[in-house]
C-alpha atoms as a PDB file:
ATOM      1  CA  UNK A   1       0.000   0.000   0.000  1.00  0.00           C
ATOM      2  CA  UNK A   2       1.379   3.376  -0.884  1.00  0.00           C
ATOM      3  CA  UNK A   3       1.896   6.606   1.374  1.00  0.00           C
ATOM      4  CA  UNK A   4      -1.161   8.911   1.431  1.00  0.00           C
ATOM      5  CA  UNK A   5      -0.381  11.987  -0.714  1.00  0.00           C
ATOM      6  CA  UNK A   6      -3.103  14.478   1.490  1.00  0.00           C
ATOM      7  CA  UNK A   7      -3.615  17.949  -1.101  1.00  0.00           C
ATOM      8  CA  UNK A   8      -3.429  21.565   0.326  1.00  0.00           C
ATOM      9  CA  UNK A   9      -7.065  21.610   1.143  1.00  0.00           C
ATOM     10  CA  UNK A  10      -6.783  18.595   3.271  1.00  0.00           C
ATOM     11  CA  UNK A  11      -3.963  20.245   5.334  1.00  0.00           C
ATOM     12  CA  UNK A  12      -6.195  23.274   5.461  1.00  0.00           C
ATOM     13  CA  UNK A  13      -9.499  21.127   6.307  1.00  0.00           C
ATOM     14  CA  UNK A  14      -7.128  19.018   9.060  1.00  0.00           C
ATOM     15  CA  UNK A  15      -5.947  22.732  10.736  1.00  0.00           C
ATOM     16  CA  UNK A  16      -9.434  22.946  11.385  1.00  0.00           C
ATOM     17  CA  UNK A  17     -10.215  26.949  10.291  1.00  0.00           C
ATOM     18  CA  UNK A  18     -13.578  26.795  12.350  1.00  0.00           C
ATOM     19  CA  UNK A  19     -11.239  26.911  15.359  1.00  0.00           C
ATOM     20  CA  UNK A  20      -9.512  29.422  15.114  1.00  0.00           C
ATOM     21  CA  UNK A  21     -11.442  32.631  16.245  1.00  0.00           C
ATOM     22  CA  UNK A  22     -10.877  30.378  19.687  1.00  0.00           C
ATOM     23  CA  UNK A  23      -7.159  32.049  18.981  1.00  0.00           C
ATOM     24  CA  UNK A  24      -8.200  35.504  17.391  1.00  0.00           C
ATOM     25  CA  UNK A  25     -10.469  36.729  19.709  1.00  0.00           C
ATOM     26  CA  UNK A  26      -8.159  36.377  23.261  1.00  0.00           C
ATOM     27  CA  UNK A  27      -5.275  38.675  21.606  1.00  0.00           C
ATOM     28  CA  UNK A  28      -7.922  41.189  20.418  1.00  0.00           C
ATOM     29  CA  UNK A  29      -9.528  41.573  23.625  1.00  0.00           C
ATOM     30  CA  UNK A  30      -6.099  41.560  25.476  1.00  0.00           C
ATOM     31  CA  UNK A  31      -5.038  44.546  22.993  1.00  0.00           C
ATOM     32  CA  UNK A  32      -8.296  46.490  23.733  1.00  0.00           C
ATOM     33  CA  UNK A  33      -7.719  45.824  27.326  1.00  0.00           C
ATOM     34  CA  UNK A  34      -4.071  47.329  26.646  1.00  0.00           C
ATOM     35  CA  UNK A  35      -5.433  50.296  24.406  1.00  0.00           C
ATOM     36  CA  UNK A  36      -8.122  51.574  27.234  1.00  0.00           C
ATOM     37  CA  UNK A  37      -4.282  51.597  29.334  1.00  0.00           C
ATOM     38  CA  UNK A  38      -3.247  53.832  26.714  1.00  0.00           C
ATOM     39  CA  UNK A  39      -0.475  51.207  25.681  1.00  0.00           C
ATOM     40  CA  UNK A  40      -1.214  49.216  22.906  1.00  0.00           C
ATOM     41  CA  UNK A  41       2.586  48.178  20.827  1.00  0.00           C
ATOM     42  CA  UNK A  42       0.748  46.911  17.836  1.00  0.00           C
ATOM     43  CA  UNK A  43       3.882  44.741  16.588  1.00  0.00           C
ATOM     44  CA  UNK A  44       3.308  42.726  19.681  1.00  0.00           C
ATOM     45  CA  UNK A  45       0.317  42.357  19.297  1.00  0.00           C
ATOM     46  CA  UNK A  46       0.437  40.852  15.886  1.00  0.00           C
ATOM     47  CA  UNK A  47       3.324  38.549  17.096  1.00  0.00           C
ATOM     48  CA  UNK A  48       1.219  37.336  19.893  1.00  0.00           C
ATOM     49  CA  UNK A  49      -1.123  36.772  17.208  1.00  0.00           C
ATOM     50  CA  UNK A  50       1.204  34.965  15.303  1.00  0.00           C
ATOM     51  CA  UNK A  51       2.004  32.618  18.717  1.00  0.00           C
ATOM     52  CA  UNK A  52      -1.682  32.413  19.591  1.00  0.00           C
ATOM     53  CA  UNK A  53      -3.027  30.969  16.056  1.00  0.00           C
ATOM     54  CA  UNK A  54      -0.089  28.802  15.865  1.00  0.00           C
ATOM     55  CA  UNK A  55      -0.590  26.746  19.307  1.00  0.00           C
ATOM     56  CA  UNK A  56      -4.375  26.287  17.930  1.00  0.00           C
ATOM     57  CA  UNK A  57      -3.495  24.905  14.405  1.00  0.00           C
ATOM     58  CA  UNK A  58      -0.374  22.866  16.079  1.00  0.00           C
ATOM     59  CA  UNK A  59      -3.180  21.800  19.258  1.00  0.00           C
ATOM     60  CA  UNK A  60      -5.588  20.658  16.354  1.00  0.00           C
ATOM     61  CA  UNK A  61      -2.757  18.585  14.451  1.00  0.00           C
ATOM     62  CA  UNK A  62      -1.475  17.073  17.359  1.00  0.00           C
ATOM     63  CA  UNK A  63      -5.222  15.951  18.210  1.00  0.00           C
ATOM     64  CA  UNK A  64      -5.956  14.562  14.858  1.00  0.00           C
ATOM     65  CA  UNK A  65      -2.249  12.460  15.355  1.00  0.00           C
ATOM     66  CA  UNK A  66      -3.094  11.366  18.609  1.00  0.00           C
ATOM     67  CA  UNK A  67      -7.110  10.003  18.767  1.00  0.00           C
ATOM     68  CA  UNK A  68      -6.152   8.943  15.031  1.00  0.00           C
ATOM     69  CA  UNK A  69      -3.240   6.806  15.810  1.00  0.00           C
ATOM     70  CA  UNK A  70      -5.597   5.234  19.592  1.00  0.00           C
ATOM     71  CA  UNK A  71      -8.526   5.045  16.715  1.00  0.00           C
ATOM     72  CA  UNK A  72     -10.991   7.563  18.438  1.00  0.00           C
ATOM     73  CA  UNK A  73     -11.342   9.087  15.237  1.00  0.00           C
ATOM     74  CA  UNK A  74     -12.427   5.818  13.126  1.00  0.00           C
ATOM     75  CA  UNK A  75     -16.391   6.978  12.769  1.00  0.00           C
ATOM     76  CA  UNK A  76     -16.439  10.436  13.797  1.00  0.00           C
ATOM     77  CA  UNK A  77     -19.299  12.809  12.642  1.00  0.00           C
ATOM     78  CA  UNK A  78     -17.712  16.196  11.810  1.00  0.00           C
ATOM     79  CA  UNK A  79     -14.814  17.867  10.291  1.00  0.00           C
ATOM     80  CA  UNK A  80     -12.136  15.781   8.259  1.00  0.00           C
ATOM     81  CA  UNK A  81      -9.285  14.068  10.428  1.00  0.00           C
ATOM     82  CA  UNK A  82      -6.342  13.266   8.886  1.00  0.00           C
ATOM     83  CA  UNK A  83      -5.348  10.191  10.328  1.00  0.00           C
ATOM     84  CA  UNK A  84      -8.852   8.962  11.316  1.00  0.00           C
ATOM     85  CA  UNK A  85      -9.260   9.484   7.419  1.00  0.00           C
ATOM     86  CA  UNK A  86      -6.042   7.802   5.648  1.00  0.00           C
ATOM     87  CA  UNK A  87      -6.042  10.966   4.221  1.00  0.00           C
ATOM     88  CA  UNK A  88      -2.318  11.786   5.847  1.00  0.00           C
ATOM     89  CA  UNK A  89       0.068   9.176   7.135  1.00  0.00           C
ATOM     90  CA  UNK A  90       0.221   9.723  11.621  1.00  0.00           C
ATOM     91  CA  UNK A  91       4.445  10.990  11.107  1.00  0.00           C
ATOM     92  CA  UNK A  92       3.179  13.400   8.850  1.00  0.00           C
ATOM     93  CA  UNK A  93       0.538  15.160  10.962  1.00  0.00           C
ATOM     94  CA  UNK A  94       2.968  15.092  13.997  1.00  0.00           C
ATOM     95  CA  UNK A  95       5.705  16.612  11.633  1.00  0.00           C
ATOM     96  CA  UNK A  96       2.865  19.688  10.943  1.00  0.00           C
ATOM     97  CA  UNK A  97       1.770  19.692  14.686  1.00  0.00           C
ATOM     98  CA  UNK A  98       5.512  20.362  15.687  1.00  0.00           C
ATOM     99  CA  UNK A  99       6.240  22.753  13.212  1.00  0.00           C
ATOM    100  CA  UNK A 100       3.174  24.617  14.359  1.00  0.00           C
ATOM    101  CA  UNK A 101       4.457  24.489  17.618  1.00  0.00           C
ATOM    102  CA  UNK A 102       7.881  25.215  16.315  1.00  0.00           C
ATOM    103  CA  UNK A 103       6.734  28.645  14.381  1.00  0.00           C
ATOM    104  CA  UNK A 104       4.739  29.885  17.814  1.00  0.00           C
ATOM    105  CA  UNK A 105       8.039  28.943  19.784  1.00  0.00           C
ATOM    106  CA  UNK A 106       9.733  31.097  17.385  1.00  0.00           C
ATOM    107  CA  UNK A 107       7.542  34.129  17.525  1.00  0.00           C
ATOM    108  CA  UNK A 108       7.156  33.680  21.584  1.00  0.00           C
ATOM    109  CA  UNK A 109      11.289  34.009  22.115  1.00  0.00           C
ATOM    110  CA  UNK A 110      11.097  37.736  20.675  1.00  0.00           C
ATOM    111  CA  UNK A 111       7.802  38.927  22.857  1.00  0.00           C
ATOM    112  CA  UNK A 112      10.109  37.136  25.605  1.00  0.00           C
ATOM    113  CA  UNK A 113      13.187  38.617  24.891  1.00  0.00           C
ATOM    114  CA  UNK A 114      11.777  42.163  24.216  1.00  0.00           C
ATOM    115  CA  UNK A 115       9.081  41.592  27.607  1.00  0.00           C
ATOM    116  CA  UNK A 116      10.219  39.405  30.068  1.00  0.00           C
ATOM    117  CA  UNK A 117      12.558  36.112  30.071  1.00  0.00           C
ATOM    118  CA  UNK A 118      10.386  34.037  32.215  1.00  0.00           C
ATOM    119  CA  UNK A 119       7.596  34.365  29.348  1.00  0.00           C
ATOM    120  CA  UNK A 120       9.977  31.275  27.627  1.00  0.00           C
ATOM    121  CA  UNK A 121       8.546  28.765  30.446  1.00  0.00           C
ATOM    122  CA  UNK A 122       5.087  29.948  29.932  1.00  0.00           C
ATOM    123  CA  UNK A 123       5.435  29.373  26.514  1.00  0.00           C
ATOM    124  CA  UNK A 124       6.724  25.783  26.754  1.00  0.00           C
ATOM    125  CA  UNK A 125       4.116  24.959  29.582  1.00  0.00           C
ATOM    126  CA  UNK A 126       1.260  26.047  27.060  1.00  0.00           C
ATOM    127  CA  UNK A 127       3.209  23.977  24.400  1.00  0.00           C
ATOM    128  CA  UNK A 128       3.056  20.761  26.697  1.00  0.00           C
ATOM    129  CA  UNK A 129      -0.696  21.434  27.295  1.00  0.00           C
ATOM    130  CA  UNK A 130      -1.214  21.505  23.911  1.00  0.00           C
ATOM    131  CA  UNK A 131       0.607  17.914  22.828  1.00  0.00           C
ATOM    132  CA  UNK A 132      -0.725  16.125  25.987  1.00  0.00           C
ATOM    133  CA  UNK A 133      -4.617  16.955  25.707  1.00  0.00           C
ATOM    134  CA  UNK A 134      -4.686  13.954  23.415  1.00  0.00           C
ATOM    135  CA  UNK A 135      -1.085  13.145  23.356  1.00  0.00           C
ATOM    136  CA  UNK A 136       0.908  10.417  25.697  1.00  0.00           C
ATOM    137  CA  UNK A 137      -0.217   7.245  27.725  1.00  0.00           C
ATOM    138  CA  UNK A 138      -2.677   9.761  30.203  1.00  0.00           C
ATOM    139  CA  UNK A 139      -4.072  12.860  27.990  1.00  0.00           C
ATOM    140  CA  UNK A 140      -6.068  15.146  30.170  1.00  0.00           C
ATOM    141  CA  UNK A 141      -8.808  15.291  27.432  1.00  0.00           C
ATOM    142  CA  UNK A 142      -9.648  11.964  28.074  1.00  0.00           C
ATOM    143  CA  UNK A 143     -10.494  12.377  31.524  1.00  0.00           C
ATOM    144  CA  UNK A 144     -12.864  15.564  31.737  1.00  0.00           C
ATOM    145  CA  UNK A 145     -10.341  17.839  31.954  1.00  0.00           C
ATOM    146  CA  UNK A 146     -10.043  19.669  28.301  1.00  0.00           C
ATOM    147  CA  UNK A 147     -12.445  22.528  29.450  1.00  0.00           C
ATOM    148  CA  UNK A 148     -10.628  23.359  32.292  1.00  0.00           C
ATOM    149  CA  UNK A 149      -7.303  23.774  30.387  1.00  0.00           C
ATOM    150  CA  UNK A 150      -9.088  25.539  27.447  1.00  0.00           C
ATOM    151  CA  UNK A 151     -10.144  28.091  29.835  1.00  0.00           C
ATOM    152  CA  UNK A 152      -6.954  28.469  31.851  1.00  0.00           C
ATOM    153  CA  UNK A 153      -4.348  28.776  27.879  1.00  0.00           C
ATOM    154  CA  UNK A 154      -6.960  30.223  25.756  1.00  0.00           C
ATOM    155  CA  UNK A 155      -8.515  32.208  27.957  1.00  0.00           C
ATOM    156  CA  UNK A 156      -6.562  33.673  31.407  1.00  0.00           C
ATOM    157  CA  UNK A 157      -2.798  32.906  30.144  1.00  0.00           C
ATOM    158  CA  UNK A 158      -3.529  34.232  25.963  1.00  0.00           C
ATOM    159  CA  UNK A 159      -5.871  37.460  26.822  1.00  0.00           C
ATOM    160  CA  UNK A 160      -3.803  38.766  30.006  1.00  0.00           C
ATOM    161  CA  UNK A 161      -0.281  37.280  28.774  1.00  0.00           C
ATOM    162  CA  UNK A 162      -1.307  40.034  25.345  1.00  0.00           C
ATOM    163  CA  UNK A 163      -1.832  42.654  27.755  1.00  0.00           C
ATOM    164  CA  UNK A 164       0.965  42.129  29.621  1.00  0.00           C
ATOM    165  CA  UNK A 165       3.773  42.245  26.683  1.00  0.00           C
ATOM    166  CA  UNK A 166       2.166  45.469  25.634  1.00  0.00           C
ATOM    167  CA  UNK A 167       1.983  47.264  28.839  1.00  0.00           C
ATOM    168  CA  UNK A 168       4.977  45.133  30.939  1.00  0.00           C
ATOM    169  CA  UNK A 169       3.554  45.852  33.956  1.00  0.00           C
ATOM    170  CA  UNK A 170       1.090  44.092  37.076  1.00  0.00           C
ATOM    171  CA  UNK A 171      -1.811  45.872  39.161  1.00  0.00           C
ATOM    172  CA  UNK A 172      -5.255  46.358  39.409  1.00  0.00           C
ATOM    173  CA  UNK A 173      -5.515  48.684  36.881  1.00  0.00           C
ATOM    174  CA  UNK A 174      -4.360  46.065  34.547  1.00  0.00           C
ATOM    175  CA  UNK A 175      -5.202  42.300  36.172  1.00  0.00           C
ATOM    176  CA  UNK A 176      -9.691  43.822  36.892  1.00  0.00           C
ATOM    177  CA  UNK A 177      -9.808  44.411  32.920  1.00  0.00           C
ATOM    178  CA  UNK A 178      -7.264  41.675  31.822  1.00  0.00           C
ATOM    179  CA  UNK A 179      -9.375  38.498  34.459  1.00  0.00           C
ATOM    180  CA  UNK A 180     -12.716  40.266  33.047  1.00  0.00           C
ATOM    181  CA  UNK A 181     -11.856  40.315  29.383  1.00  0.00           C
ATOM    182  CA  UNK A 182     -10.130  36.514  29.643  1.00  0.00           C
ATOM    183  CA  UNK A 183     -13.092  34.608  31.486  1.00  0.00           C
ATOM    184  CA  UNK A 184     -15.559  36.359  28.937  1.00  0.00           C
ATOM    185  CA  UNK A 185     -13.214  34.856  25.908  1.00  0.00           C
ATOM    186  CA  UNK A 186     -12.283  31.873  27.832  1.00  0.00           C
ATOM    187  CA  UNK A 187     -15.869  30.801  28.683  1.00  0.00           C
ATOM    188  CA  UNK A 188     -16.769  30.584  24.820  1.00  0.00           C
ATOM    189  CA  UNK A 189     -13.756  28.857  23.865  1.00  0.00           C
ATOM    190  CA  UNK A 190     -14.740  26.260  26.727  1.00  0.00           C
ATOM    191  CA  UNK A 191     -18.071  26.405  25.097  1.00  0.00           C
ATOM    192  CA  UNK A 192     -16.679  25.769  21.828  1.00  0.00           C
ATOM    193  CA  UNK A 193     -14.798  22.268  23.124  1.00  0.00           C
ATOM    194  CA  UNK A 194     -18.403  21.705  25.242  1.00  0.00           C
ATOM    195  CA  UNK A 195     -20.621  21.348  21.673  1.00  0.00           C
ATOM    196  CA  UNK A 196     -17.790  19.650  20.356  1.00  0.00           C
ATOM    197  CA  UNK A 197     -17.962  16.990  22.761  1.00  0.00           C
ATOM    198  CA  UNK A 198     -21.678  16.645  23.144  1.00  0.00           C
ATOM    199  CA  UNK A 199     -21.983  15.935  19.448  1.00  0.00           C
ATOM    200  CA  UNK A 200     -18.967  13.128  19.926  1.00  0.00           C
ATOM    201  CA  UNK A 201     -20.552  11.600  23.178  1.00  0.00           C
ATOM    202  CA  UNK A 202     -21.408   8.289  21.298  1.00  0.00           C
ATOM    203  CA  UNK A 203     -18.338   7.561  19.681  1.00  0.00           C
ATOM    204  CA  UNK A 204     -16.386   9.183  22.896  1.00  0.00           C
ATOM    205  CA  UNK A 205     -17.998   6.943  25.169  1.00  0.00           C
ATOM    206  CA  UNK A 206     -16.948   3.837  23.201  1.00  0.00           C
ATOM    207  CA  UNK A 207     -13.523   4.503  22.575  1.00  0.00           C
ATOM    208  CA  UNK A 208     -13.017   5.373  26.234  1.00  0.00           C
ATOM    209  CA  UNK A 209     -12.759   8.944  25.937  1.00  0.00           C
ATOM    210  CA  UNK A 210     -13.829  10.144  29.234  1.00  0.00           C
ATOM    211  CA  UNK A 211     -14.652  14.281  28.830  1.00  0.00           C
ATOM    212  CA  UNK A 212     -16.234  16.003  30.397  1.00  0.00           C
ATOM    213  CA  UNK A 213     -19.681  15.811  27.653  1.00  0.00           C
ATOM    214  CA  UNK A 214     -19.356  11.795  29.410  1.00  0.00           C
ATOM    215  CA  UNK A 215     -19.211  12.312  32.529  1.00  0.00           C
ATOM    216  CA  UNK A 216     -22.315  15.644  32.641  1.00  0.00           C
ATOM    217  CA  UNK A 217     -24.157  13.303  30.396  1.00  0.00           C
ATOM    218  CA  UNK A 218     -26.595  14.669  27.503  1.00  0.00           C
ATOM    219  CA  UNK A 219     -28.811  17.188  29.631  1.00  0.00           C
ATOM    220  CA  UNK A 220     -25.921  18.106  32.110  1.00  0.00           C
ATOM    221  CA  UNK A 221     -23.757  19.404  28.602  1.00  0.00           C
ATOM    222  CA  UNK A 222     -26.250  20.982  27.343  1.00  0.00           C
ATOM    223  CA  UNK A 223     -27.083  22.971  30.279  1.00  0.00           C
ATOM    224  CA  UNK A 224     -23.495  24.030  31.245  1.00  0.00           C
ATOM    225  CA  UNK A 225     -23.346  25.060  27.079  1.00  0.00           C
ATOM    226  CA  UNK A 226     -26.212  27.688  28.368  1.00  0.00           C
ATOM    227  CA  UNK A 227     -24.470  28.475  31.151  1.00  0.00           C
ATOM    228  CA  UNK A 228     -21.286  29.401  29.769  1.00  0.00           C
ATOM    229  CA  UNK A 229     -22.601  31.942  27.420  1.00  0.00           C
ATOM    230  CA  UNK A 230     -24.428  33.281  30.326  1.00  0.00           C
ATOM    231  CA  UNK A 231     -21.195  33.618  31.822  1.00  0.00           C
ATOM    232  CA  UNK A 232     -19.660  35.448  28.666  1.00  0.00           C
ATOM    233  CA  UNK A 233     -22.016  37.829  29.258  1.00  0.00           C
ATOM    234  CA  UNK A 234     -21.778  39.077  33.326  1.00  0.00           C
ATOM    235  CA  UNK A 235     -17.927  38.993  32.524  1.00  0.00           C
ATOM    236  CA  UNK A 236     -18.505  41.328  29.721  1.00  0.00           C
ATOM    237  CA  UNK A 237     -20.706  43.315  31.792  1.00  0.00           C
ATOM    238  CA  UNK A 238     -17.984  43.405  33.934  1.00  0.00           C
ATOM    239  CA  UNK A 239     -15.432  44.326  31.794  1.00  0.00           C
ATOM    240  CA  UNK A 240     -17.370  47.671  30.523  1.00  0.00           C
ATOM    241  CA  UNK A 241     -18.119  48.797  34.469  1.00  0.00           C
ATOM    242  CA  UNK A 242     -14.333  48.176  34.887  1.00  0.00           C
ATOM    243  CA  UNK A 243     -13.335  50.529  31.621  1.00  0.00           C
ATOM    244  CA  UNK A 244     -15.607  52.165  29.556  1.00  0.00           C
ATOM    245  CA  UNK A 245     -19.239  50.975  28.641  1.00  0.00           C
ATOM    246  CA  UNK A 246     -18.315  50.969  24.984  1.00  0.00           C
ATOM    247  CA  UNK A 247     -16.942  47.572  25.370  1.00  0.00           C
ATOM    248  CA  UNK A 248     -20.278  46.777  25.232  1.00  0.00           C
ATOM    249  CA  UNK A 249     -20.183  46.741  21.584  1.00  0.00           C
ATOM    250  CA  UNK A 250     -18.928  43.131  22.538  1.00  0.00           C
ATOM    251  CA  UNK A 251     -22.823  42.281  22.932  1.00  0.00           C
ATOM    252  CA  UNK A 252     -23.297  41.577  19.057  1.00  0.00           C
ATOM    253  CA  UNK A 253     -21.899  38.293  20.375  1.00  0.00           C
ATOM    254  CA  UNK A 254     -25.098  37.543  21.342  1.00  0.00           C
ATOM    255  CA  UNK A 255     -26.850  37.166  18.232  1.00  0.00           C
ATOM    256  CA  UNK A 256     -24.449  33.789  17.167  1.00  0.00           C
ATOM    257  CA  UNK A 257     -24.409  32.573  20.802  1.00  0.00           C
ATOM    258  CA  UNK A 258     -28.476  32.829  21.266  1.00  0.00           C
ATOM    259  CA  UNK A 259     -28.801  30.730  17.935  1.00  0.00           C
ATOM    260  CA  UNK A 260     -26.585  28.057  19.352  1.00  0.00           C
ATOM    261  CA  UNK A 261     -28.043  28.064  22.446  1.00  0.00           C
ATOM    262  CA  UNK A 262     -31.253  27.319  20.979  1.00  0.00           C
ATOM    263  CA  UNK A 263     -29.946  24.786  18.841  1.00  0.00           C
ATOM    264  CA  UNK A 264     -28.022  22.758  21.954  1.00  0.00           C
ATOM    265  CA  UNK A 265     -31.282  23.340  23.945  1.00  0.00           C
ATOM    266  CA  UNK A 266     -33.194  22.253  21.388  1.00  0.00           C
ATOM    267  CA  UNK A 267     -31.896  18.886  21.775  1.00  0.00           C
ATOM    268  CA  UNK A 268     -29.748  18.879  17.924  1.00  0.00           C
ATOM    269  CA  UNK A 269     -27.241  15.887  18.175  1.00  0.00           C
ATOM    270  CA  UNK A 270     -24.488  14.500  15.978  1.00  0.00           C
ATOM    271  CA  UNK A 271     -24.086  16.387  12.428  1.00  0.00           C
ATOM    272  CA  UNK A 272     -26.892  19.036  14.125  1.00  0.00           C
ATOM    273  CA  UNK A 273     -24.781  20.004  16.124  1.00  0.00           C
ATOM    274  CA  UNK A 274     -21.975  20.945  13.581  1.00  0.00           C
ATOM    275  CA  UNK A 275     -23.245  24.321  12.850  1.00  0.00           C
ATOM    276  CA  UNK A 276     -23.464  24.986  16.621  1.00  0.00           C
ATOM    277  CA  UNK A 277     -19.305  24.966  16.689  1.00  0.00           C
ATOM    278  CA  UNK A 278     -19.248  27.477  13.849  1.00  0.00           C
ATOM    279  CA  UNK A 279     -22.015  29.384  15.739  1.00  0.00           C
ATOM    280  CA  UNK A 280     -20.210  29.670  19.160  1.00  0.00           C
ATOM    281  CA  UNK A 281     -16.719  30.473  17.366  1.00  0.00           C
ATOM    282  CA  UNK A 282     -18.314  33.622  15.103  1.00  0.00           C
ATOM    283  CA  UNK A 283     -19.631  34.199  19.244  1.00  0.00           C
ATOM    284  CA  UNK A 284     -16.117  34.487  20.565  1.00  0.00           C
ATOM    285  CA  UNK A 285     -14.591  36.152  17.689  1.00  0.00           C
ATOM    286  CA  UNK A 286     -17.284  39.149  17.672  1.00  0.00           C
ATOM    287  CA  UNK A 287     -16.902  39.299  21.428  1.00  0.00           C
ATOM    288  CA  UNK A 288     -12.774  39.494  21.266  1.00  0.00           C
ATOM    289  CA  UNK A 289     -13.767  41.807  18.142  1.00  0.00           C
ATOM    290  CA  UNK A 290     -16.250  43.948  19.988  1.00  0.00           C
ATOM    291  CA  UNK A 291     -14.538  44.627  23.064  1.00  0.00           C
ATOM    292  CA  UNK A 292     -11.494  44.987  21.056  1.00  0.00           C
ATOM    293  CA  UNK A 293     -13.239  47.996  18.852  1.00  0.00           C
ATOM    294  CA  UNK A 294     -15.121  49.460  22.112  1.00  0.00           C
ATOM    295  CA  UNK A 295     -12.350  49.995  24.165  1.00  0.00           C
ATOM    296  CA  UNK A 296      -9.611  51.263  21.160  1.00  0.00           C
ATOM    297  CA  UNK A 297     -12.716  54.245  20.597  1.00  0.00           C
ATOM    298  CA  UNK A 298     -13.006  55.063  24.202  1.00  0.00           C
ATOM    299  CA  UNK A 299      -8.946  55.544  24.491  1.00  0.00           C
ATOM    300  CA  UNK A 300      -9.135  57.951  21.741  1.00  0.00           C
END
């Protein structure tokens, strides 16, 4: 049997584009958070761009490598995996998951060495929590704990660690805005992973996979979905009594975040709840997007 030969547009499909507002939206609301401080240093924030979208493509690779290779991905209902596929041979995707990693390694040493040294251990802890969500003999997806971390590295650690290597410096003034802004993006991106999981309960539950969709059960997901976009919103709230209320903007999140809502309430499963994912990630992105926009006017 020969090597697969996988095209561009089934590296493109296995990066997973759906996913990546989940990286957008924490360095735009970090930047607005830095802006209303009066000390936004754009090129930093595009390189923490640059760092924050490659962890998610590299996280997404190393996923499709890992449940492809234990076979958690043999008759999944969603977006093309790689491995789960025979579309790309398992070295191959862990070649393009490292040198993901690799390029947001790179792009991490200069905000370090033009911030803070210690930044290079943050960086390689969020690099390790990336590879072992799926990755080694005891990945912390598989036992209920993905939404946890998702919250911590793509919310807390991407929105404040973009405020902080723009304005370099701790205190109230920065951490009340920074904690606000990062649970608001950090509860979507859980949500994100949360109506991911609920629409791969069945095969999940059979191949072992323990999240945290398993454990809740159907209703128990669906409700925490409801409650995490509830929780978007009092953060946001938050966040504009904190800076300036024209971070509200940010509400136009709403309008995607309702319509999945409905649709998880609603009882959709499997390929239903596809749409949802897209749903909740437009949901993050307009809130990073909106806060981003609210708070650059209001430091004008």
């Amino acid at each position: 049997m020969t090597d697969p030969h996988p095209t561009a547009g089934d590296w493109l499909a296995g990066a997973r584009p759906r996913t990546l507002p989940a990286a957008v939206a924490p360095v735009l609301a970090g930047t607005g958070v830095a802006a209303h401080l009066d000390d936004a240093v754009w090129w930093k924030a595009a390189l923490a761009l640059v760092v924050a979208l490659a962890l998610q493509v590299g996280v997404n690779y190393a996923n499709d490598y890992s449940d492809g290779v234990r076979g958690t991905d043999a008759d999944r209902v969603g977006p093309l995996r790689l491995v789960g596929s025979g579309r790309a041979a398992p070295a191959a995707v862990k070649r393009a998951a490292f040198t993901a990693f690799g390029v947001a390694a790179v792009a991490g040493l200069v905000l370090a060495a033009t911030t803070a040294w210690w930044l290079v251990l943050l960086g390689a802890v969020c690099i390790v929590a990336a590879w072992y969500y799926t990755g080694g003999s005891r990945p912390y997806g598989y036992a209920g704990l993905g939404e946890v971390v998702v919250f911590v590295f793509f919310g807390l650690v991407a929105v404040t660690g973009t405020t902080y290597v723009q304005v370099e410096r701790t205190g109230a003034d920065v951490l009340a805005p920074a904690l606000l802004a990062s649970t608001a993006v950090g509860v979507l991106a859980c949500a994100i992973l949360v109506a991911n999981n609920l629409r791969d309960v069945p095969t999940d539950r059979v191949a072992g996979k323990r999240t945290l969709a398993v454990r809740l059960g159907d209703a128990g997901t669906r409700r925490l979905f409801a409650g995490l976009v509830v929780a978007a919103l009092v953060a946001l709230v938050g966040l504009a009594a904190t800076t300036s209320w024209l971070a509200l903007v940010a509400l136009v999140f709403l309008v995607p975040a309702a319509r999945a809502t409905r649709v998880v309430l609603g009882g959709a499963a499997g390929p239903a709840l596809v749409p949802v994912l897209a749903a909740t990630g437009a949901a993050e992105l307009l809130l990073g997007a909106g806060a981003f926009v609210g708070l650059l006017v209001a430091s004008a």
